[in-house]
C-alpha atoms as a PDB file:
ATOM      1  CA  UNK A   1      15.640 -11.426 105.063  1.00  0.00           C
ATOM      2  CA  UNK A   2      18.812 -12.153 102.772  1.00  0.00           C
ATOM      3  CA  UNK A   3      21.770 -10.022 104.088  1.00  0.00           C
ATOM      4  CA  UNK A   4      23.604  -7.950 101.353  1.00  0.00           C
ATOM      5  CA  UNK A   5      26.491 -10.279 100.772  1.00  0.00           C
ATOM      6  CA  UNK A   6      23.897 -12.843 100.496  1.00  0.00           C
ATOM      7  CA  UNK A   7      22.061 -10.961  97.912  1.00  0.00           C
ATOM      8  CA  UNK A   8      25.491 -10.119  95.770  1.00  0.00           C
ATOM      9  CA  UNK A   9      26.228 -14.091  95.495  1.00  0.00           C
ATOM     10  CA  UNK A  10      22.512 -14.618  94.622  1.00  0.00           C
ATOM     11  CA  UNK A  11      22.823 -11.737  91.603  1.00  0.00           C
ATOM     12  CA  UNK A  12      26.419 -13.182  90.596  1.00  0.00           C
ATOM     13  CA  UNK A  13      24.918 -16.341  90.863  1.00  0.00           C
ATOM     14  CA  UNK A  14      22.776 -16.084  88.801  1.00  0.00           C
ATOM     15  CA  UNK A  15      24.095 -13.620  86.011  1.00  0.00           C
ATOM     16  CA  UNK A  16      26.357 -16.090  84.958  1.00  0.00           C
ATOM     17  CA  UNK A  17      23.739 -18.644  84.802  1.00  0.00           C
ATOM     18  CA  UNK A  18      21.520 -16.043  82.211  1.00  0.00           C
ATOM     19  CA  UNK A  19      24.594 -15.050  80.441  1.00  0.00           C
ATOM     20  CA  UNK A  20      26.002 -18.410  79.463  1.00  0.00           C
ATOM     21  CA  UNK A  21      22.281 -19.614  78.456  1.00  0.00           C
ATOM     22  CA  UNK A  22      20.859 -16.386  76.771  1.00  0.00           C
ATOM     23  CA  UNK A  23      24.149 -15.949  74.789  1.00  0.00           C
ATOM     24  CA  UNK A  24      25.957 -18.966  74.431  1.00  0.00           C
ATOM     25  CA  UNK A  25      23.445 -22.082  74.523  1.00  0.00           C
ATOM     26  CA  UNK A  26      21.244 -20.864  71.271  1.00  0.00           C
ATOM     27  CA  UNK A  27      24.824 -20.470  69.270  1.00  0.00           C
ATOM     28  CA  UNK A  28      26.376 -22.812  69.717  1.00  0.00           C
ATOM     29  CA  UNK A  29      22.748 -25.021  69.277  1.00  0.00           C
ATOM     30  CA  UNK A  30      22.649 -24.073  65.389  1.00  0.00           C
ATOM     31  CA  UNK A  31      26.684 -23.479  64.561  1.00  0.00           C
ATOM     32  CA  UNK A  32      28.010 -26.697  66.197  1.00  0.00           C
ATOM     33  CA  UNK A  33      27.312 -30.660  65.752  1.00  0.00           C
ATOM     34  CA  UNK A  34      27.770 -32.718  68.425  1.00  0.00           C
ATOM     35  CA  UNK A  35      30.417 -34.096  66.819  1.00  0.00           C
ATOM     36  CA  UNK A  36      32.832 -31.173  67.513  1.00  0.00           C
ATOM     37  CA  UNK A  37      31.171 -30.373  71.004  1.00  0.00           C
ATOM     38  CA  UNK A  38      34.146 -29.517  72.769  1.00  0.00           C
ATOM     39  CA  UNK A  39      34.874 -26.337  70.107  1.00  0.00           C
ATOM     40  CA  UNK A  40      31.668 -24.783  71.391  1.00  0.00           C
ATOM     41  CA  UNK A  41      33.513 -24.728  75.033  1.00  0.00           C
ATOM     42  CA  UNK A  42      34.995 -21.435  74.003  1.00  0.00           C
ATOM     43  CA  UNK A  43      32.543 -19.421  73.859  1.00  0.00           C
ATOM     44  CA  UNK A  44      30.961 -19.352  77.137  1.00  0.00           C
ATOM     45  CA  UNK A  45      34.655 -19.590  78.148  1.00  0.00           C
ATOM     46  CA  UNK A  46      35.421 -16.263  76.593  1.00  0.00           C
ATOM     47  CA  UNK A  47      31.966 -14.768  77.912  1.00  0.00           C
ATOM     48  CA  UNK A  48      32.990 -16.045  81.515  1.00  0.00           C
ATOM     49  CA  UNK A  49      35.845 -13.894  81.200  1.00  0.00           C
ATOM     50  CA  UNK A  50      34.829 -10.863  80.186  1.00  0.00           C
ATOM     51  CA  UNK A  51      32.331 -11.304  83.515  1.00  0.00           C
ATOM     52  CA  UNK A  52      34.944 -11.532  85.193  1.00  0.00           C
ATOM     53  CA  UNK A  53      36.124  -8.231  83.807  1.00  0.00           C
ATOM     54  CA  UNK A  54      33.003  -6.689  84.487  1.00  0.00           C
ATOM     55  CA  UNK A  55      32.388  -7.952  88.101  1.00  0.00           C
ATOM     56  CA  UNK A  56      36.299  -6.366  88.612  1.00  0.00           C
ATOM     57  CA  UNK A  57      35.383  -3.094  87.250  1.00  0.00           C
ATOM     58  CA  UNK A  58      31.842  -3.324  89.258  1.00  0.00           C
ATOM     59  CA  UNK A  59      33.270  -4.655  92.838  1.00  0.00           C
ATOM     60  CA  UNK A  60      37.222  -4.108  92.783  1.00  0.00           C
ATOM     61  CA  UNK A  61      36.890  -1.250  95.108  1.00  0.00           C
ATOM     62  CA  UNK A  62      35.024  -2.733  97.850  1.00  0.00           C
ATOM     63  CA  UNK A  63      34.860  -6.477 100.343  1.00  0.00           C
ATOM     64  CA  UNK A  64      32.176  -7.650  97.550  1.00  0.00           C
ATOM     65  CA  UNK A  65      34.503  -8.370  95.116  1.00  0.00           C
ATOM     66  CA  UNK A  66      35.596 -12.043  96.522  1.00  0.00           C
ATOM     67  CA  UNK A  67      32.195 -12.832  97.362  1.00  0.00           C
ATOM     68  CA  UNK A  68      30.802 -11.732  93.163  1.00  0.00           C
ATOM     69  CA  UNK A  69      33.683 -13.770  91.531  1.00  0.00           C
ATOM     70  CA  UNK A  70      33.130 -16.863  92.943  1.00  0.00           C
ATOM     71  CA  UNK A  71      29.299 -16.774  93.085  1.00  0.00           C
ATOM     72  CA  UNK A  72      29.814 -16.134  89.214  1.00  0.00           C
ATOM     73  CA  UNK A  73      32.680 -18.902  88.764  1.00  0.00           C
ATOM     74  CA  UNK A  74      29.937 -21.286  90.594  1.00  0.00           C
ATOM     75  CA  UNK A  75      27.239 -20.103  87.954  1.00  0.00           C
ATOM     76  CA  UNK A  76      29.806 -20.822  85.021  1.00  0.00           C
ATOM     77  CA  UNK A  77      30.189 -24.456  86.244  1.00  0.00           C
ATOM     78  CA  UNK A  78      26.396 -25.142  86.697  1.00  0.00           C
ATOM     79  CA  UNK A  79      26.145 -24.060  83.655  1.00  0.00           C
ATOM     80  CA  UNK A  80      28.374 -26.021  81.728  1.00  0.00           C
ATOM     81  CA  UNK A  81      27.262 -28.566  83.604  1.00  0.00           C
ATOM     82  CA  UNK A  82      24.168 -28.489  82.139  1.00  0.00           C
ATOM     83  CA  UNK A  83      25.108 -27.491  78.777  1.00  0.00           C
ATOM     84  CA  UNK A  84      27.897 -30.974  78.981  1.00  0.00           C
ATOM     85  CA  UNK A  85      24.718 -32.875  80.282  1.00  0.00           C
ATOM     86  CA  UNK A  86      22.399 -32.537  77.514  1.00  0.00           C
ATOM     87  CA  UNK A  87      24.951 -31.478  74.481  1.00  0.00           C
ATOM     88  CA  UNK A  88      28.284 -33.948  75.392  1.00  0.00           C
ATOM     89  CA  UNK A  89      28.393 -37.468  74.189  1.00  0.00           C
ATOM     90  CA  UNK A  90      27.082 -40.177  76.243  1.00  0.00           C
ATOM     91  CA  UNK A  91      29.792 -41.174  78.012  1.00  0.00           C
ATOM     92  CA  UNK A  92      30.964 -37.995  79.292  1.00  0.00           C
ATOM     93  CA  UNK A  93      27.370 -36.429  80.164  1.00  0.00           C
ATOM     94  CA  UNK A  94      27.485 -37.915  83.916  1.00  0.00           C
ATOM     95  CA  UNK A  95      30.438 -35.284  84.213  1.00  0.00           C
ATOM     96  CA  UNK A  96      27.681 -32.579  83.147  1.00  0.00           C
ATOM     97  CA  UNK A  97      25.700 -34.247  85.841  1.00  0.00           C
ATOM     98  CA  UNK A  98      28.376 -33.939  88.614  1.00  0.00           C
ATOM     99  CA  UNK A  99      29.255 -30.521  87.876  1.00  0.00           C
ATOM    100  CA  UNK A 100      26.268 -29.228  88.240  1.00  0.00           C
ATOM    101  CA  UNK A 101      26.051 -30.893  91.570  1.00  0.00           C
ATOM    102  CA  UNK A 102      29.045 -29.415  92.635  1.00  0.00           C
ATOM    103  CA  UNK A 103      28.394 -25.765  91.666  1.00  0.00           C
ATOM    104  CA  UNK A 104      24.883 -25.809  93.565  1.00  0.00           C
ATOM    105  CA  UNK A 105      26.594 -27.616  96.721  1.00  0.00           C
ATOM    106  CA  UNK A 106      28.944 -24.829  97.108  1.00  0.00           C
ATOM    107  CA  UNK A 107      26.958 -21.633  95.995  1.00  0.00           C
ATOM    108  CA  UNK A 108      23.941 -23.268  97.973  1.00  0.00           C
ATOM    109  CA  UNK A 109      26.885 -23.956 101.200  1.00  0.00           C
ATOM    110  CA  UNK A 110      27.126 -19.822 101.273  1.00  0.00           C
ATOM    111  CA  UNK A 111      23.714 -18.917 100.434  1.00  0.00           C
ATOM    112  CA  UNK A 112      22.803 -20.974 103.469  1.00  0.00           C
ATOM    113  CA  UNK A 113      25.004 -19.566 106.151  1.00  0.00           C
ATOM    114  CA  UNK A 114      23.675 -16.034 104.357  1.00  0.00           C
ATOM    115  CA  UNK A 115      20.157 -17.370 105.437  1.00  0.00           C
ATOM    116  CA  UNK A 116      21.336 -19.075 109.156  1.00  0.00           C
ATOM    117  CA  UNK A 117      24.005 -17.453 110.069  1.00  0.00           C
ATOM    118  CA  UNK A 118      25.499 -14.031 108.740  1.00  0.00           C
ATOM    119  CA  UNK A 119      27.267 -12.893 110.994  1.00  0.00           C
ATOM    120  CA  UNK A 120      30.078 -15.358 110.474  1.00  0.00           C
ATOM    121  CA  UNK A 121      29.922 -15.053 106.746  1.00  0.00           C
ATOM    122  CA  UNK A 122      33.155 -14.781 104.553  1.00  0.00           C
ATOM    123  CA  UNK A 123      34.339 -16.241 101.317  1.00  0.00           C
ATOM    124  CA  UNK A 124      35.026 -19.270 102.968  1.00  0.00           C
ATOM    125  CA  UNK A 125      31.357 -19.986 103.451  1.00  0.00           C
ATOM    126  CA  UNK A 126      31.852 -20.804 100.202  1.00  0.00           C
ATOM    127  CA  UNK A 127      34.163 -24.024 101.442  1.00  0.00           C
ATOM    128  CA  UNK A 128      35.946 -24.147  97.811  1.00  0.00           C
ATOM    129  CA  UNK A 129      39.587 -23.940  99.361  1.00  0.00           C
ATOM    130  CA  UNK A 130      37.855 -26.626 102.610  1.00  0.00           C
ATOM    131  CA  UNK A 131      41.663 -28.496 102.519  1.00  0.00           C
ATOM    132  CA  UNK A 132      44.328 -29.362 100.613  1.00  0.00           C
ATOM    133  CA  UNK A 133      42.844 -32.972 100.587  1.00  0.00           C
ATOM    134  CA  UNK A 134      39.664 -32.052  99.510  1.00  0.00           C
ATOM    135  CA  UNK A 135      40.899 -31.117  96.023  1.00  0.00           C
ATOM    136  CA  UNK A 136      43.515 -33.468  95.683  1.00  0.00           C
ATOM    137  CA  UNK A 137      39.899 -35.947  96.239  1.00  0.00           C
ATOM    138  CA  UNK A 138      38.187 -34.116  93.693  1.00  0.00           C
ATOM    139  CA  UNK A 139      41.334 -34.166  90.697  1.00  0.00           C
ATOM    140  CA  UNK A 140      41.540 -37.752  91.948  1.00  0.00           C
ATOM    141  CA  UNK A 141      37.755 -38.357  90.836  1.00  0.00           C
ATOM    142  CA  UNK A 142      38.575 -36.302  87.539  1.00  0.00           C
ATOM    143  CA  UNK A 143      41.344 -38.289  86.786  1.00  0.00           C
ATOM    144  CA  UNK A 144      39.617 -41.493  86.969  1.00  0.00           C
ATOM    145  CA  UNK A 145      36.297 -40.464  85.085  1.00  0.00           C
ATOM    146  CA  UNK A 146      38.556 -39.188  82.395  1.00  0.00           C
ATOM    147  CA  UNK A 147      40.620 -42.148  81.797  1.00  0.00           C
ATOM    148  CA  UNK A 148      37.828 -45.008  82.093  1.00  0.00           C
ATOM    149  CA  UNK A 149      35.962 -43.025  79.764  1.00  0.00           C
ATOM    150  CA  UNK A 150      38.389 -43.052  77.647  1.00  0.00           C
ATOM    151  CA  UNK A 151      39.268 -46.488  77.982  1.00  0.00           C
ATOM    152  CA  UNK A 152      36.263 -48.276  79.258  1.00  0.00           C
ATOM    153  CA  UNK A 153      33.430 -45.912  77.788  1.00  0.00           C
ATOM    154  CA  UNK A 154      30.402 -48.232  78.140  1.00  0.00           C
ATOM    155  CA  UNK A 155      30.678 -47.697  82.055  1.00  0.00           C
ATOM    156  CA  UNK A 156      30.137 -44.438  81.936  1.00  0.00           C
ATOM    157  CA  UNK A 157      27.062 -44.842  80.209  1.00  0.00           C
ATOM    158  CA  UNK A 158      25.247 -46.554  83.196  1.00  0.00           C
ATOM    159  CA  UNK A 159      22.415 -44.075  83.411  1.00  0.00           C
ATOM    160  CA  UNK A 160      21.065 -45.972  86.869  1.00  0.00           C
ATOM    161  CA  UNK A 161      24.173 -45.060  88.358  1.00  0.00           C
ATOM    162  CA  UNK A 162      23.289 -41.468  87.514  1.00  0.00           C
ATOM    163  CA  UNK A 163      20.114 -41.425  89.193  1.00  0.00           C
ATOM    164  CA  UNK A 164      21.408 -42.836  92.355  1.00  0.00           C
ATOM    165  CA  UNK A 165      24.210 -40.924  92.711  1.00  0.00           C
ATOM    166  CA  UNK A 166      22.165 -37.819  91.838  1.00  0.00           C
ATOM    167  CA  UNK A 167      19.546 -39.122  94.513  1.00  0.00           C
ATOM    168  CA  UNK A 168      22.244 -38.958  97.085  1.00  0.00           C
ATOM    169  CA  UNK A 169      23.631 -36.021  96.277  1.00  0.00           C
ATOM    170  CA  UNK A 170      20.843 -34.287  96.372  1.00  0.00           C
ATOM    171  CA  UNK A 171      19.030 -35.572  99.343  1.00  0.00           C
ATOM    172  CA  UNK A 172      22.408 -35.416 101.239  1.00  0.00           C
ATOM    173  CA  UNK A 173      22.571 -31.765 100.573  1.00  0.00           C
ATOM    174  CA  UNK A 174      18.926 -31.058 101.641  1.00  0.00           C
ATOM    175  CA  UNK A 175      19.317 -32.818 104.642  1.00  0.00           C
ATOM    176  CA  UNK A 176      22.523 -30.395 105.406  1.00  0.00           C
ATOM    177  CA  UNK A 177      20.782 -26.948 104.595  1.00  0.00           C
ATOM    178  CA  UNK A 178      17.720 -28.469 106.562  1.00  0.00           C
ATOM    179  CA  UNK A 179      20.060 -28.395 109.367  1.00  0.00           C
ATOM    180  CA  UNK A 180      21.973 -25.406 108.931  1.00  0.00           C
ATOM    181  CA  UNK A 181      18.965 -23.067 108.531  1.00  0.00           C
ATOM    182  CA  UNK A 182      17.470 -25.341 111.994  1.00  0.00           C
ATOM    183  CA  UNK A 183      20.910 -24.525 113.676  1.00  0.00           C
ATOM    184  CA  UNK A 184      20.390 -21.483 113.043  1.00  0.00           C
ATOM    185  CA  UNK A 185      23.123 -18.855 114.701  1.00  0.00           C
ATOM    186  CA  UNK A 186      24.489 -22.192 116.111  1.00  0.00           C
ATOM    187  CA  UNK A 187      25.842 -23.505 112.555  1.00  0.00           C
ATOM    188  CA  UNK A 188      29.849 -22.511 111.799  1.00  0.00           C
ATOM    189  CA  UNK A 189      32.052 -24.173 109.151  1.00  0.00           C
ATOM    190  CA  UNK A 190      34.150 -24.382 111.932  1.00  0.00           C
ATOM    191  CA  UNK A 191      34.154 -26.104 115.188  1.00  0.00           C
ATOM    192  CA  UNK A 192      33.653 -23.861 118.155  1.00  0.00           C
ATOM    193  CA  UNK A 193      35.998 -24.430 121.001  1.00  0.00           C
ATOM    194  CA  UNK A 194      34.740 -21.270 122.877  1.00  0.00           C
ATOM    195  CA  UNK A 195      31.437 -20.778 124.109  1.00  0.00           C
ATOM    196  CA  UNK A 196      29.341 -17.332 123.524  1.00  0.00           C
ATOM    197  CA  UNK A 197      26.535 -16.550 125.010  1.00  0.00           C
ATOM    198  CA  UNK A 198      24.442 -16.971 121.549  1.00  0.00           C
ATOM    199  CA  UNK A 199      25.307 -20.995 121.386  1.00  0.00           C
ATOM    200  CA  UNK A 200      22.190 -23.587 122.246  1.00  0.00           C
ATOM    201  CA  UNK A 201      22.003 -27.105 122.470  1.00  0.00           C
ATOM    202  CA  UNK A 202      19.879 -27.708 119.327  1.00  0.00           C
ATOM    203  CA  UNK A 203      17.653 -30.950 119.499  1.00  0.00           C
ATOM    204  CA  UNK A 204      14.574 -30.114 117.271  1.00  0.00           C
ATOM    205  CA  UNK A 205      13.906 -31.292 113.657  1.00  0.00           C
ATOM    206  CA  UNK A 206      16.169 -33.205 111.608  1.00  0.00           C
ATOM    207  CA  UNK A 207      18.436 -32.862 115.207  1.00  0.00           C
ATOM    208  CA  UNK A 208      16.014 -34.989 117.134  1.00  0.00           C
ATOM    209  CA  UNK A 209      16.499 -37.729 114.619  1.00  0.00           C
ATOM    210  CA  UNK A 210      20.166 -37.363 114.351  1.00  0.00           C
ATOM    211  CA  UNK A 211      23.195 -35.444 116.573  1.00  0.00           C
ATOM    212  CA  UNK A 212      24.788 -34.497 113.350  1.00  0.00           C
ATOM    213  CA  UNK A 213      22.553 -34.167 110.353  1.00  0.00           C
ATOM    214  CA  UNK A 214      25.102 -31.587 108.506  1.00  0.00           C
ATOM    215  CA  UNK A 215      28.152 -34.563 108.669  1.00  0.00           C
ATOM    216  CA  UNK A 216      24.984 -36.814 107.565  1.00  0.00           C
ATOM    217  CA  UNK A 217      24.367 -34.612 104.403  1.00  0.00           C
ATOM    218  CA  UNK A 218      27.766 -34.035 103.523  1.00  0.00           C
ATOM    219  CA  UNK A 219      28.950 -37.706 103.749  1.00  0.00           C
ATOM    220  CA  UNK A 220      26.258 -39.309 102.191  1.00  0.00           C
ATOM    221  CA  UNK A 221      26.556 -36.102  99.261  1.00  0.00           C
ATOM    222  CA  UNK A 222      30.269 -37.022  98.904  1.00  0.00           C
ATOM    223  CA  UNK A 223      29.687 -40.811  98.263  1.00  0.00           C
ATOM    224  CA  UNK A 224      26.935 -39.583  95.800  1.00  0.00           C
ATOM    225  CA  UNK A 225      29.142 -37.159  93.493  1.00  0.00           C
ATOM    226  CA  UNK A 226      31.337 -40.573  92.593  1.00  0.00           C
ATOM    227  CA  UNK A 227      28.439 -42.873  92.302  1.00  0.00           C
ATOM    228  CA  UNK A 228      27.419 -40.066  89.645  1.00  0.00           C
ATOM    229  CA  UNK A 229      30.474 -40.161  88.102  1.00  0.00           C
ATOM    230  CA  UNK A 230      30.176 -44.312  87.963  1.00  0.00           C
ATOM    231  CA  UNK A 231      33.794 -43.561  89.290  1.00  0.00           C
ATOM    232  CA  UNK A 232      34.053 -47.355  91.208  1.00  0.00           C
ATOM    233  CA  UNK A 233      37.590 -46.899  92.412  1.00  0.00           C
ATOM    234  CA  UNK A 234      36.781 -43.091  93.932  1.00  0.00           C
ATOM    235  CA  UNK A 235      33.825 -44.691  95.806  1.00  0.00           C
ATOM    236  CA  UNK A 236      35.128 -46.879  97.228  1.00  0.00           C
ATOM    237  CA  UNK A 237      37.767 -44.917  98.620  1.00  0.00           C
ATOM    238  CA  UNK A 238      35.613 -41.376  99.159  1.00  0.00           C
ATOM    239  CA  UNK A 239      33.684 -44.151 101.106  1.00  0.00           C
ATOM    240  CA  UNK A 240      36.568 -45.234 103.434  1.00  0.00           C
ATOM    241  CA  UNK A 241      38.132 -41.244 103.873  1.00  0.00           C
ATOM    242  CA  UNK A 242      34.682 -39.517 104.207  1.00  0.00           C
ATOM    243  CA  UNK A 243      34.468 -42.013 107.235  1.00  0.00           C
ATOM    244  CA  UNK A 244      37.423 -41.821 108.765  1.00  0.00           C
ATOM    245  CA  UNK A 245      37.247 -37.603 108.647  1.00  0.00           C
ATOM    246  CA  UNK A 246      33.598 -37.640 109.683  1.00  0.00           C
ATOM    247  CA  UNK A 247      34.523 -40.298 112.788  1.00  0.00           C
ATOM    248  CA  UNK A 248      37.384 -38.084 114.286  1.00  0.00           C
ATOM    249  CA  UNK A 249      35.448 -34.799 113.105  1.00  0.00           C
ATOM    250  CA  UNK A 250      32.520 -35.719 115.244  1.00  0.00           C
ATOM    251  CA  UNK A 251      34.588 -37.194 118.166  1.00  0.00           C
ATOM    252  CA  UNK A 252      36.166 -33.918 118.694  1.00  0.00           C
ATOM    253  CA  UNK A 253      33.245 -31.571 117.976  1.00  0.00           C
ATOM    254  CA  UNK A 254      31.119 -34.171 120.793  1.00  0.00           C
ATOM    255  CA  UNK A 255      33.989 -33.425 123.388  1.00  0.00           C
ATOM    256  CA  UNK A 256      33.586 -29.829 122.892  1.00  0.00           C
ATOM    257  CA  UNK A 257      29.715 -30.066 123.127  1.00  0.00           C
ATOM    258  CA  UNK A 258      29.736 -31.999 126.413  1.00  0.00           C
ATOM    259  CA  UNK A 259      32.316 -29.042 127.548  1.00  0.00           C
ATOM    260  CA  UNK A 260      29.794 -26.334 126.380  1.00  0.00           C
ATOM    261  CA  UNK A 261      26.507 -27.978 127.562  1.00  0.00           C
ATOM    262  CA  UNK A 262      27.359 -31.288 130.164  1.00  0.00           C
ATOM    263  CA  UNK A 263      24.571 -33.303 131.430  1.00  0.00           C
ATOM    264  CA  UNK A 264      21.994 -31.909 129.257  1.00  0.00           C
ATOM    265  CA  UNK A 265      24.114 -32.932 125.983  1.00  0.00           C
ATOM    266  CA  UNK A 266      24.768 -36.539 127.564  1.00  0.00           C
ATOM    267  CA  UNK A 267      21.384 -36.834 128.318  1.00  0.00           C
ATOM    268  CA  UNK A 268      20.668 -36.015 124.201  1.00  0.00           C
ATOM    269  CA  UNK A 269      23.097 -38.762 123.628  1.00  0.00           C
ATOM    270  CA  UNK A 270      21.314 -41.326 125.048  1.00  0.00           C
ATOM    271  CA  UNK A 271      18.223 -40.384 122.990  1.00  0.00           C
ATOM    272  CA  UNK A 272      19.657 -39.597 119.733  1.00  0.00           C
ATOM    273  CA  UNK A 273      22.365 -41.076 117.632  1.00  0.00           C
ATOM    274  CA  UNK A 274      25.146 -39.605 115.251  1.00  0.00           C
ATOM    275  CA  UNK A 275      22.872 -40.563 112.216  1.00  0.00           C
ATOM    276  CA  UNK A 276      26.470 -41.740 110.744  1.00  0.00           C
ATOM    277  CA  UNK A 277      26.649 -45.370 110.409  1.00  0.00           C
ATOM    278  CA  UNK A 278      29.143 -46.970 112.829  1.00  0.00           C
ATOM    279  CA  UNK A 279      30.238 -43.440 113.904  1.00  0.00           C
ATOM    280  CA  UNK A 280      29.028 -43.187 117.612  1.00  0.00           C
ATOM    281  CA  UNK A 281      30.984 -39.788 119.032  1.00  0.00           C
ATOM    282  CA  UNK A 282      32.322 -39.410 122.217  1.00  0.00           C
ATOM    283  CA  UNK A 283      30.885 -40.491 125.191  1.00  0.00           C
ATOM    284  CA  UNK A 284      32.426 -39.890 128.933  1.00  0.00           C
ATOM    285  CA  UNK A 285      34.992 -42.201 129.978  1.00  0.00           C
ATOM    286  CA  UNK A 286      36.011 -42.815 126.453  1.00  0.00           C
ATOM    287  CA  UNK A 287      39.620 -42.724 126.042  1.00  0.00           C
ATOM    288  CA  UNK A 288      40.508 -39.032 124.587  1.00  0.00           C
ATOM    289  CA  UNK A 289      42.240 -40.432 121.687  1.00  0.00           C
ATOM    290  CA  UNK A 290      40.475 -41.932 118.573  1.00  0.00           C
ATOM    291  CA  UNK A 291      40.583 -45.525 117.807  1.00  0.00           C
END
C-alpha cells in the first residue's frame, strides 16, 4: 500500500501533468504555428506558477509541502517534454525526448523508495540536489545540445539515436526500480555503514544475475540520456565519469557488505558479478585503496 507521502507526490505528480495538457496543450494547438513555438512556452509557464501558488496555500503549513512542489515541478518538465517532443522543430525535439526521461527518472526514483522503502523517505528520495557534479553534468549536456543544434542542426535530427538512447534509458531505469522494490527495506540512496537488525543479504531476482543491478540501471540510464540528446562529446565523457563513480561507489559499498555479512557475501561473489562492465568490487586481500 502507497504511504501518504507517496500518495501526495503521486497527486502532485500528476496534477501538473492534467493541468498543463487540459489547459495549455489545446491553446496553444489552434493560437500558435510552429513557427513561433517557443511563445507558446508561457503559458504553461504562467499556469506552473500559479500551482505553485496553490500547492503553497494547500501544504505551507505542514512536512508535505517539499514533497508537493517538486512532484509538481517533475510533472511540469514531463510535460513540456512532451509538448517540445511533438510541437518543437526537428532538431530540438530529442530535448522533448530527454526531458521527459528525466522528469519520470526522478519522480519514479521517490515513488519507488515510497513503494520499497518508506521509512527512509525524504525529499531527497527525490535525488534532484544528488551532487554538485551531477548538475554541473547535466548544464554540461544542455550546453552542448544547445550549441550543435544551433550550429550543426542536421545531427540532432538522427532519429536512431533517439530510439537507442531512449531504449537505454528506459530499460536502465526498469532494471533499477526492479531492484529497489526486490531490495526491498534493504534499498537506501545512501550507503549504510551501520548495520540494523532489518538489513539482508539480498541474492534473488535481478540480484542473482548481478551484485548491483541499481548502479547497472543508473549507469547504463546515464549513458542513455546523452545518446538521446545525440550529444557525442557528453557521451563520451558521461561514459568515462559514470565509470569511474560507479567503480569506487561499488568498491566501498562491497567493503561494507563483506563487514555486514562476511563469508556468506564472499561466497555470493564468487557466483555473481557486479553486472558493471570491467567494474569487479572488492574482494579480500585487495589493497583498501582504489586503483
Amino acid at each position: 500500500m502507497l504511504v501518504h507521502e507517496g500518495k501526495v507526490c503521486l497527486y502532485n505528480f500528476l496534477l501538473a501533468v492534467v493541468v498543463i495538457f487540459a489547459i495549455a496543450i489545446p491553446e496553444f494547438r489552434f493560437k500558435y504555428s510552429l513557427d513561433n513555438w517557443l511563445v507558446i512556452f508561457w503559458s504553461p509557464l504562467l499556469l506552473y506558477g500559479i500551482l505553485n501558488f496553490v500547492i503553497y496555500l494547500y501544504y505551507s503549513a505542514s512536512s508535505d509541502y517539499q514533497v508537493a512542489i517538486r512532484a509538481c515541478f517533475l510533472g511540469y518538465i514531463f510535460s513540456m517534454g512532451l509538448f517540445i517532443f511533438f510541437l518543437a522543430p526537428e532538431h530540438i525535439r530529442a530535448f522533448g525526448l530527454y526531458a521527459v526521461i528525466m522528469g519520470t527518472f526522478h519522480w519514479t526514483e521517490y515513488m519507488g523508495i515510497a513503494l520499497s522503502n518508506p521509512k527512509t523517505l525524504s525529499p531527497d528520495s527525490f535525488v534532484l540536489n544528488h551532487s554538485t557534479h551531477y548538475v554541473v553534468a547535466a548544464a554540461s549536456s544542455w550546453v552542448e545540445f544547445f550549441l550543435e543544434s544551433y550550429f550543426f542542426p542536421q545531427i540532432k535530427t538522427l532519429r536512431l539515436f533517439w530510439v537507442i538512447g531512449f531504449l537505454l534509458c528506459f530499460s536502465g531505469d526498469l532494471l533499477r526500480k526492479v531492484a529497489m522494490i526486490t531490495a526491498h527495506s534493504n534499498f537506501t540512496h545512501i550507503v549504510q555503514f551501520v548495520r540494523v537488525e532489518e538489513h539482508k543479504l539480498v541474492t534473488n531476482g535481478v540480484y542473482g544475475c548481478m551484485r548491483h543491478p541499481s548502479y547497472v540501471g543508473w549507469f547504463w540510464w546515464s549513458i542513455g540520456t546523452q545518446i538521446v540528446l545525440v550529444n557525442p562529446v557528453c557521451t563520451i565523457l558521461y561514459s568515462i565519469v559514470a565509470w569511474l563513480f560507479f567503480r569506487d561507489r561499488v568498491y566501498v559499498e562491497e567493503i561494507t557488505l563483506l563487514n555486514f555479512f562476511g563469508e556468506e557475501y564472499v561466497e555470493y561473489q564468487k557466483k555473481v558479478g557486479t553486472g558493471l562492465p570491467f567494474i569487479h568490487g572488492y574482494h579480500q586481500g585487495m589493497p583498501i585503496v582504489p586503483d
